[in-house]
Protein backbone atom coordinates (compact mmCIF):
# COMPACT_ATOMS: atom_id res chain seq x y z
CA UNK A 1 127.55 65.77 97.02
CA UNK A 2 130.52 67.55 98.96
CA UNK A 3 128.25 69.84 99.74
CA UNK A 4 126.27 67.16 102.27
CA UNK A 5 129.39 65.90 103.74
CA UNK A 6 131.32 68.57 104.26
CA UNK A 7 128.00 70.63 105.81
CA UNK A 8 125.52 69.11 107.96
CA UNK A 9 122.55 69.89 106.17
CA UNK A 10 118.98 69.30 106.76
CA UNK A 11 118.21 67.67 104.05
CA UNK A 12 114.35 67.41 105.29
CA UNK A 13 114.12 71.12 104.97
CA UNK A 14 115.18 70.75 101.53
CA UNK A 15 112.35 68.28 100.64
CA UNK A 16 109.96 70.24 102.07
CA UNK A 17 111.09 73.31 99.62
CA UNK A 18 111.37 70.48 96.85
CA UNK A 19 107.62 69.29 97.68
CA UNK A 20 106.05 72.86 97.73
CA UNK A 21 107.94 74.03 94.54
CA UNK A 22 106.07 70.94 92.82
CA UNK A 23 102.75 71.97 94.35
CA UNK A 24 103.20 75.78 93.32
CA UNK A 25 104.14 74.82 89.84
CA UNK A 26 101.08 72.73 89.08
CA UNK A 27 98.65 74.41 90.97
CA UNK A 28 100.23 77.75 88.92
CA UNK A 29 100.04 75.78 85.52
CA UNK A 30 96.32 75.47 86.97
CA UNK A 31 95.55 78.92 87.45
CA UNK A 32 96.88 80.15 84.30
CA UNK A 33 93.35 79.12 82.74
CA UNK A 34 92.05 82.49 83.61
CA UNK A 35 94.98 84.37 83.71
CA UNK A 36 95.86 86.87 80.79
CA UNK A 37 98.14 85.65 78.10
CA UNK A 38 100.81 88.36 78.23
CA UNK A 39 101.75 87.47 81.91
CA UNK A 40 103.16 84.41 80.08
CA UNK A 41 104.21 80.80 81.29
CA UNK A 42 103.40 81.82 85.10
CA UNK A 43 104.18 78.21 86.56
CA UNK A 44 107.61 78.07 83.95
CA UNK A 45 108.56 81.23 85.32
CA UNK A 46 107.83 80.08 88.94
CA UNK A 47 110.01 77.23 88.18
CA UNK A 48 113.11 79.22 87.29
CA UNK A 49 112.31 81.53 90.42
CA UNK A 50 112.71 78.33 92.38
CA UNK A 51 116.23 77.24 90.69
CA UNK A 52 117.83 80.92 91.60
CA UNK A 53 115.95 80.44 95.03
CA UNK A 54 118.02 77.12 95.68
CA UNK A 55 121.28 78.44 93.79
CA UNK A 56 121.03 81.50 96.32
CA UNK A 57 120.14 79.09 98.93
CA UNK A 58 123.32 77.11 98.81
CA UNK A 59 125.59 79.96 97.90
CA UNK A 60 124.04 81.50 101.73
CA UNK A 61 125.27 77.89 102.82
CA UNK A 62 128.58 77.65 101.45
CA UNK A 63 129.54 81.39 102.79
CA UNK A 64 127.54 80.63 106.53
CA UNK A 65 125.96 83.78 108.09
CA UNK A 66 128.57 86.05 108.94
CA UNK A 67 127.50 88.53 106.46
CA UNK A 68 124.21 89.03 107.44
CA UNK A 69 125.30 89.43 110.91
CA UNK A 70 127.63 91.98 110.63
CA UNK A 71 125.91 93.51 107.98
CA UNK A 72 122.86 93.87 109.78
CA UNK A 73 122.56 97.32 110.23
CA UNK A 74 123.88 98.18 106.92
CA UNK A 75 121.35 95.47 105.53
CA UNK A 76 118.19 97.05 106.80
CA UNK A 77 119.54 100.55 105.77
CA UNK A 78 120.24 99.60 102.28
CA UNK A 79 116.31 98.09 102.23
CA UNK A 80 114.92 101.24 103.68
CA UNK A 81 116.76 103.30 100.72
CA UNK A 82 115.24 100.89 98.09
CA UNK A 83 111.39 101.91 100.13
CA UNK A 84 112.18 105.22 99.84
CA UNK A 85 113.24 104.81 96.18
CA UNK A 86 110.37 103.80 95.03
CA UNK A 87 108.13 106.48 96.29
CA UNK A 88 109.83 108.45 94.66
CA UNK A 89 110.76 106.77 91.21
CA UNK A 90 108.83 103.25 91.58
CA UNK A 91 105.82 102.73 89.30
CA UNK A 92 102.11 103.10 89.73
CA UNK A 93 100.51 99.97 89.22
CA UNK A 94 96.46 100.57 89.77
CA UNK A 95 97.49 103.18 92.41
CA UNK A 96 100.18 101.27 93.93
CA UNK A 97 104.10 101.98 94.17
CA UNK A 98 104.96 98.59 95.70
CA UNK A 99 107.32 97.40 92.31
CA UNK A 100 110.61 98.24 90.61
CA UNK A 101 110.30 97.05 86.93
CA UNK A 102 112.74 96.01 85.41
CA UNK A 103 112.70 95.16 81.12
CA UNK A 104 112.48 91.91 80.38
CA UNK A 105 113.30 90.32 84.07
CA UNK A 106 109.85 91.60 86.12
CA UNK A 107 109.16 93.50 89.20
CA UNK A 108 110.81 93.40 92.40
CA UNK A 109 109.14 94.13 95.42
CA UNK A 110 111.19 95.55 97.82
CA UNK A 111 109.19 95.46 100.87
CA UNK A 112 109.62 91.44 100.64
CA UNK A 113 113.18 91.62 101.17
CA UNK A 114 112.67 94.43 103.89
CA UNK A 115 111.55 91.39 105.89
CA UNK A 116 114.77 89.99 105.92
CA UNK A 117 116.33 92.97 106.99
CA UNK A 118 114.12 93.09 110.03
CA UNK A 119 113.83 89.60 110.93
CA UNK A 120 117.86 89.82 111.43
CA UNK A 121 118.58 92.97 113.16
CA UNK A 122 115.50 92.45 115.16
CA UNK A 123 116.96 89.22 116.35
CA UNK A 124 120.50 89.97 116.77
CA UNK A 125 119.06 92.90 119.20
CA UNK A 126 117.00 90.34 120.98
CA UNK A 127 120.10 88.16 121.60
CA UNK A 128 122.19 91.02 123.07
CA UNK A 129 119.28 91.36 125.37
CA UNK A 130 118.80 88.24 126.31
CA UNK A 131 121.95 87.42 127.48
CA UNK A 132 121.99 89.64 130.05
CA UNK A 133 119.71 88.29 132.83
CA UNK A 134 119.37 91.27 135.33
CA UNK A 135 118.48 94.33 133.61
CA UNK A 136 117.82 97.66 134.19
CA UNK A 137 114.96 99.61 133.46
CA UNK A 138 117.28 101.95 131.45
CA UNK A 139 118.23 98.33 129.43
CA UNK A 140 114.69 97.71 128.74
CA UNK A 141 113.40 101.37 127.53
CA UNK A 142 116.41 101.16 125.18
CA UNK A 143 115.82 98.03 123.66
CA UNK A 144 112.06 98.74 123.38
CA UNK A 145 113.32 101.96 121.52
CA UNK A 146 115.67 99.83 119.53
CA UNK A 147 112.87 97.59 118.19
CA UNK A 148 110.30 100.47 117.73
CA UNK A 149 112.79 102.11 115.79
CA UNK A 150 113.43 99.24 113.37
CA UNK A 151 109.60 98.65 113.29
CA UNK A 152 108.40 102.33 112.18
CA UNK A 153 110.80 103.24 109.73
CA UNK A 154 110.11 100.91 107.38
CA UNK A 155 106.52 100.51 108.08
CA UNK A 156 105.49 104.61 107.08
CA UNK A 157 107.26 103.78 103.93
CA UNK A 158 106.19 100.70 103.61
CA UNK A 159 101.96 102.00 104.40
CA UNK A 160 102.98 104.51 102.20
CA UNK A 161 102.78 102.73 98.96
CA UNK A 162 100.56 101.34 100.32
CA UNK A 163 101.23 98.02 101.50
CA UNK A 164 99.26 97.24 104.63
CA UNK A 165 100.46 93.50 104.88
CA UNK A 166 103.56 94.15 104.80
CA UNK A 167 103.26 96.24 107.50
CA UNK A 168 101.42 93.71 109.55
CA UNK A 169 104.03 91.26 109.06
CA UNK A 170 106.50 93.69 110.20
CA UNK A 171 104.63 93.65 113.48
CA UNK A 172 104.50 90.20 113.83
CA UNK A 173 108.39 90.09 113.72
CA UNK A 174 108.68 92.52 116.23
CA UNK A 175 105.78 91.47 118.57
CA UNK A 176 107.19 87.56 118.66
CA UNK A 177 110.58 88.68 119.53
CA UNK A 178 109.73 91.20 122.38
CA UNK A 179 107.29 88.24 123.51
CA UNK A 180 109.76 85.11 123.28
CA UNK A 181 112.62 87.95 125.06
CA UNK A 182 113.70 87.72 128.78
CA UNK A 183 111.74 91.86 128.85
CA UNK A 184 109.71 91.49 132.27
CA UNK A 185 105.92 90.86 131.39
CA UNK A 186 104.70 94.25 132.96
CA UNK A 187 105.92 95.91 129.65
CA UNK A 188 103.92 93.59 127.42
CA UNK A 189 100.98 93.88 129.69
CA UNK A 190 100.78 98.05 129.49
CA UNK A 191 101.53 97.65 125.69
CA UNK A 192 98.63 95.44 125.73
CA UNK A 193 96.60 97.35 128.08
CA UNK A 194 97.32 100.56 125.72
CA UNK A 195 96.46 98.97 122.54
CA UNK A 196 93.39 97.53 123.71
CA UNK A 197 92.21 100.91 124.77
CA UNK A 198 94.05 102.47 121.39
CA UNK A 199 91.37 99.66 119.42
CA UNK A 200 88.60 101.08 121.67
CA UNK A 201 88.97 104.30 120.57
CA UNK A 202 89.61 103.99 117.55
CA UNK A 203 86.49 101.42 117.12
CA UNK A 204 84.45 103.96 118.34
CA UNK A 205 85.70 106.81 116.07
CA UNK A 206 84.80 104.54 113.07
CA UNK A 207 81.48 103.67 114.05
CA UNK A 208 80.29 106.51 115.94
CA UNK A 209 82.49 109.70 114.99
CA UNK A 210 83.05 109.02 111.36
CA UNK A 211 83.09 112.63 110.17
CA UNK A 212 85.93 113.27 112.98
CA UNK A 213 87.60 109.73 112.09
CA UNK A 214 87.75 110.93 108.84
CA UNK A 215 89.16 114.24 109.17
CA UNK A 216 91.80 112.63 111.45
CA UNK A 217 93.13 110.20 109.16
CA UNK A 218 92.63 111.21 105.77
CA UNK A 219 89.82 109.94 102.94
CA UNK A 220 92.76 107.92 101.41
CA UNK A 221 93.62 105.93 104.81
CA UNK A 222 90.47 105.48 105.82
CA UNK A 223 88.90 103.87 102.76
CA UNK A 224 91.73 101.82 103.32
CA UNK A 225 90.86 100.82 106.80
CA UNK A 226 87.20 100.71 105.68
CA UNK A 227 88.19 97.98 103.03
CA UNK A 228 89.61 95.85 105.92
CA UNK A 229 86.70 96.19 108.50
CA UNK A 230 83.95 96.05 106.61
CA UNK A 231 85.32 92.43 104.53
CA UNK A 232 82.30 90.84 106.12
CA UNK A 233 79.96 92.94 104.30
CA UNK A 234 81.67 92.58 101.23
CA UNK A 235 80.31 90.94 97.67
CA UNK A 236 82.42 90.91 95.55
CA UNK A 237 82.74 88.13 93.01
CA UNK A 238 86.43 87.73 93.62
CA UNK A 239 85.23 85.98 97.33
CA UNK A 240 82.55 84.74 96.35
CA UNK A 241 83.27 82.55 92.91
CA UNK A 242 86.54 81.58 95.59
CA UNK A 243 84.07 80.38 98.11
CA UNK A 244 82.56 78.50 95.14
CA UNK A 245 85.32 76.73 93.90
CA UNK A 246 86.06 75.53 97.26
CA UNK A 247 82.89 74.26 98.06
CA UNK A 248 81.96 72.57 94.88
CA UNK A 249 85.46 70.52 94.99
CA UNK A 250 84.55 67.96 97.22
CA UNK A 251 86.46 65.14 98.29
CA UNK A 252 88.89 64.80 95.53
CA UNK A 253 88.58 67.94 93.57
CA UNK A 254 87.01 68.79 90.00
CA UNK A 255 90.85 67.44 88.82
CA UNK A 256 94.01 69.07 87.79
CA UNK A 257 93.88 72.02 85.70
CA UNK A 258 90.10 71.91 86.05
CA UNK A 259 89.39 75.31 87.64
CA UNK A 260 85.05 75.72 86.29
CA UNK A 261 85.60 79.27 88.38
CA UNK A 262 87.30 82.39 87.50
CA UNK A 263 88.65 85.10 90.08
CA UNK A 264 91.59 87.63 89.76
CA UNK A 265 94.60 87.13 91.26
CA UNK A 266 94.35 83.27 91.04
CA UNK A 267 98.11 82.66 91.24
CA UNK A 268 98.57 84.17 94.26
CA UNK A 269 96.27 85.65 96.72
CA UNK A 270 93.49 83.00 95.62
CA UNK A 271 96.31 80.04 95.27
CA UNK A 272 94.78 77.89 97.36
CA UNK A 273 91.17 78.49 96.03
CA UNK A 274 92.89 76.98 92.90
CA UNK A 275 94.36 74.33 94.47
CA UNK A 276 91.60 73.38 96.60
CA UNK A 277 89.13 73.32 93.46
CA UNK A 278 91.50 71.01 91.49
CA UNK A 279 92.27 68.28 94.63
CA UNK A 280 89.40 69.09 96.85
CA UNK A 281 89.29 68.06 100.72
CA UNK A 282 91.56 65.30 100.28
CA UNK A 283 94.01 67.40 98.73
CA UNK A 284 93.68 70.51 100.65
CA UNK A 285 94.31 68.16 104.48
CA UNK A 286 97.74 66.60 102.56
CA UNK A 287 98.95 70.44 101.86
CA UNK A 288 97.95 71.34 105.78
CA UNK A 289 99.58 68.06 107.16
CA UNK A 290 102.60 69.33 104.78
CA UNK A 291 103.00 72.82 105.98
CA UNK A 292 102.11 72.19 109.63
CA UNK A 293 104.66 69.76 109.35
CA UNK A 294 107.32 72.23 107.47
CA UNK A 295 107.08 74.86 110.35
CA UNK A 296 106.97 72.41 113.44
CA UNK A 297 110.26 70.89 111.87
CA UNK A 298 111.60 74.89 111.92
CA UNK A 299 110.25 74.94 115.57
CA UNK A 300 112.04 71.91 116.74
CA UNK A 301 114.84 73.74 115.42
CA UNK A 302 114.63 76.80 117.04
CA UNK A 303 114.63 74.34 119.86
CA UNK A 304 118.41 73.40 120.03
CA UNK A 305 119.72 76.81 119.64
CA UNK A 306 121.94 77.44 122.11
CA UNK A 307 123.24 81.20 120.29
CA UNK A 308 120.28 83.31 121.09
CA UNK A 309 120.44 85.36 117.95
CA UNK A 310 120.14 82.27 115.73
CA UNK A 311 117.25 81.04 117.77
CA UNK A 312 115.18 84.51 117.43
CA UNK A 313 115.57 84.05 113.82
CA UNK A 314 114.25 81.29 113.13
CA UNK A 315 111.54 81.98 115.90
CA UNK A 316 110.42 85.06 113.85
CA UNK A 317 110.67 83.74 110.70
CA UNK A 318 108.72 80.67 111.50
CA UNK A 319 106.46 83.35 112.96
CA UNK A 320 106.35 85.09 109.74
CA UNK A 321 105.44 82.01 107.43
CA UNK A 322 102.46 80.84 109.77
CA UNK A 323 100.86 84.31 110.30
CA UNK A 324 101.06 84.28 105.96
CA UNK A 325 99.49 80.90 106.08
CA UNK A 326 96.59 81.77 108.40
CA UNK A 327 95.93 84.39 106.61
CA UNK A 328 96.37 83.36 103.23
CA UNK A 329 93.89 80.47 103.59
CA UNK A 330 91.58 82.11 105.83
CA UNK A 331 90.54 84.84 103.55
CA UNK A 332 90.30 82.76 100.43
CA UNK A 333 87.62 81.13 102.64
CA UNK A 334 86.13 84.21 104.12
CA UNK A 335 86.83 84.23 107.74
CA UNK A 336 89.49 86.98 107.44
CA UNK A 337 89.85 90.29 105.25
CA UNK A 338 91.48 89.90 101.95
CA UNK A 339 95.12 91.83 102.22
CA UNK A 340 97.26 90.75 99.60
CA UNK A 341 99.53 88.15 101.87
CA UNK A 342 100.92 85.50 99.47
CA UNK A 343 100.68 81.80 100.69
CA UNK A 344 104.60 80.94 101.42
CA UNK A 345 106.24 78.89 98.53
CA UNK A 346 102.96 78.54 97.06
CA UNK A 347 102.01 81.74 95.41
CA UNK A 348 103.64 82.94 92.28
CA UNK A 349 106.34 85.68 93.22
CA UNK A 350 109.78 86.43 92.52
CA UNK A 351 110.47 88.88 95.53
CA UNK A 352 108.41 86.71 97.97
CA UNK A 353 109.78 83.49 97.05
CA UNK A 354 113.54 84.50 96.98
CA UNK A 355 113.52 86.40 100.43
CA UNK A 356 111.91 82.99 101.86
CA UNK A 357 114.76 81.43 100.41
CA UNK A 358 117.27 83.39 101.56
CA UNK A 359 115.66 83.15 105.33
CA UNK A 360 115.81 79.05 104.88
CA UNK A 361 119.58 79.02 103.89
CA UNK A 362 120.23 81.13 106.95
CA UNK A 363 118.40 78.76 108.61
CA UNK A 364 120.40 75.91 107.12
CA UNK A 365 123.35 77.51 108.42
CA UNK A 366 122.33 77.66 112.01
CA UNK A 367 121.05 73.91 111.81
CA UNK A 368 124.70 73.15 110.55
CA UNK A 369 126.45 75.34 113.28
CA UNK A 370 124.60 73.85 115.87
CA UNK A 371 124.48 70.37 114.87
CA UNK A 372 128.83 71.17 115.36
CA UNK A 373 128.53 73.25 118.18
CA UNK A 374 126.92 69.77 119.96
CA UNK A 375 129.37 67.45 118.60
């Protein structure tokens, strides 16, 4: 109890993270109908994920953030080694180097935590720059250097792996701080202008030139980026019995642990297939209310921030959670590609779930240091 008095905490955030750990658990428990037997007690395992998330949580809290802020360089450096590590020693897993496995604990997934280490330096970059009102256009090439840097690094090791939604998340970070920064617009514009005419050739490559298109990226990459474009042509039966176990729910669901369809990956990716099949419309509008609700509360916190560095963290984590969200739900319902992006605190994941964790107690921090810094 010291903990709430001597801190001010926000204890709202903390029932949020209490309310989706209860939701990820059952809905888990759910999934684990049609999930192999070795993988074990998923949702038990999800559990005990959660009590080292909140035990890391409040150790962040009790030691405030001046760790990760002068650590930040050293932070991201240390998570680019670990990419790099495991290209070279990681494990395949169906053609994928994205793990380390450890015996009898699981697999860590480094690029999870890379997101941290961006999300920070990123931010504390952003700051600097923002504080300064009248800058020069040497300021403003060297801070969109500093940022490109940060982003490309460990993105190539990252697509190397491959892990193209990591990637894309890394951009989001990026993008949403050079958009929410004081840079003059004429810079985002051209970027813009460039990458619309970068999607226009490119577009036309693929459709038009594919011999060429091919030749220039590789057969690897581009059955990659022929996975993602062409999801709308796509039959498999891991959409489609998804699709079916949201639709046949209806209003209240077929009932817990009552999941009539299988399709892989049911405990994360497809999470809220599962969930949606076992509490149906009804259920699926309470978890939207509940995480639309969860990241305007991180919003209105961004709000108050008078440091700049703490407000561009929580603007590009909050950033980071709702681009997972959209996508998450979108593609277990068809209207976006399916890339592997776990549903924040609701898909099972070790990696995922304790790098979201970590982000909230930083965020707990700034609540309490500016909740002082206004008293």
């Amino acid at each position: 109890m010291n903990i709430y008095n001597k801190f001010k905490l926000d204890k709202l955030l903390i029932i949020y993270l209490i309310a989706f750990m209860l939701i990820s658990m059952l809905t888990i428990y759910s999934a684990m109908t049609y999930l192999p037997k070795y993988l074990g007690n998923l949702a038990l395992k999800q559990g005990l994920w959660y009590i080292i998330g909140f035990f890391v949580l409040f150790l962040i809290v009790k030691f405030k953030n001046e760790f990760f802020i002068k650590q930040a360089w050293f932070i991201y450096i240390g998570f680019c080694f670990l990419l790099l590590l495991l290209l070279l020693i990681g494990v395949d897993v169906n053609g994928s180097k994205c793990w380390f496995i450890i015996p009898k604990v699981g697999s860590i997934q480094p690029s999870e935590f890379m997101k941290i280490g961006i999300i920070i330096l990123s931010s504390i970059i952003t700051g600097d720059f923002c504080k300064n009102k009248n800058h020069s256009i040497k300021d403003e090439v060297i801070y969109l250097f500093k940022m490109f840097i940060i982003f490309i690094i460990p993105s190539i090791l990252t697509f190397l792996e491959p892990d193209t939604g990591s990637v894309l998340i890394y951009a989001i970070i990026i993008f949403i701080n050079i958009l929410f920064s004081n840079l003059r617009k004429r810079y985002i514009i051209s970027f813009l202008i460039i990458l619309t005419i970068a999607i226009i050739i490119f577009t036309y490559l693929y459709f038009f030139k594919e011999a060429l298109f091919l030749n220039i990226v590789g057969e690897n990459i581009f059955y990659r980026i022929h996975r993602i474009l062409d999801w709308k042509n796509g039959t498999g039966f891991q959409l489609e019995n998804s699709l079916t176990s949201v639709i046949t729910s209806g209003l209240l669901g077929h009932g817990f642990n009552k999941t009539p369809v299988y399709f892989p990956e049911s405990g994360t990716d497809f999470i809220f297939s599962v969930f949606s099949s076992n509490f149906g419309l009804i259920g699926s509008l309470i978890l939207f209310i509940l995480i639309t609700l969860f990241d305007l509360h991180l919003i209105d916190i961004s709000k108050d921030c008078k440091n700049l560095t703490n407000k561009f963290i929580i603007i590009s984590t909050s950033a980071m959670f709702i681009f997972g969200q959209i996508q998450n739900i979108s593609m277990t319902l068809g209207l976006l590609p399916i890339m592997g992006i776990p549903l924040p605190f609701i898909s099972y994941g070790g990696s995922s779930l304790l790098s979201y964790m970590i982000l909230i107690g930083i965020i707990l921090n700034i609540y309490d240091e500016e909740k002082h810094r206004t008293n």
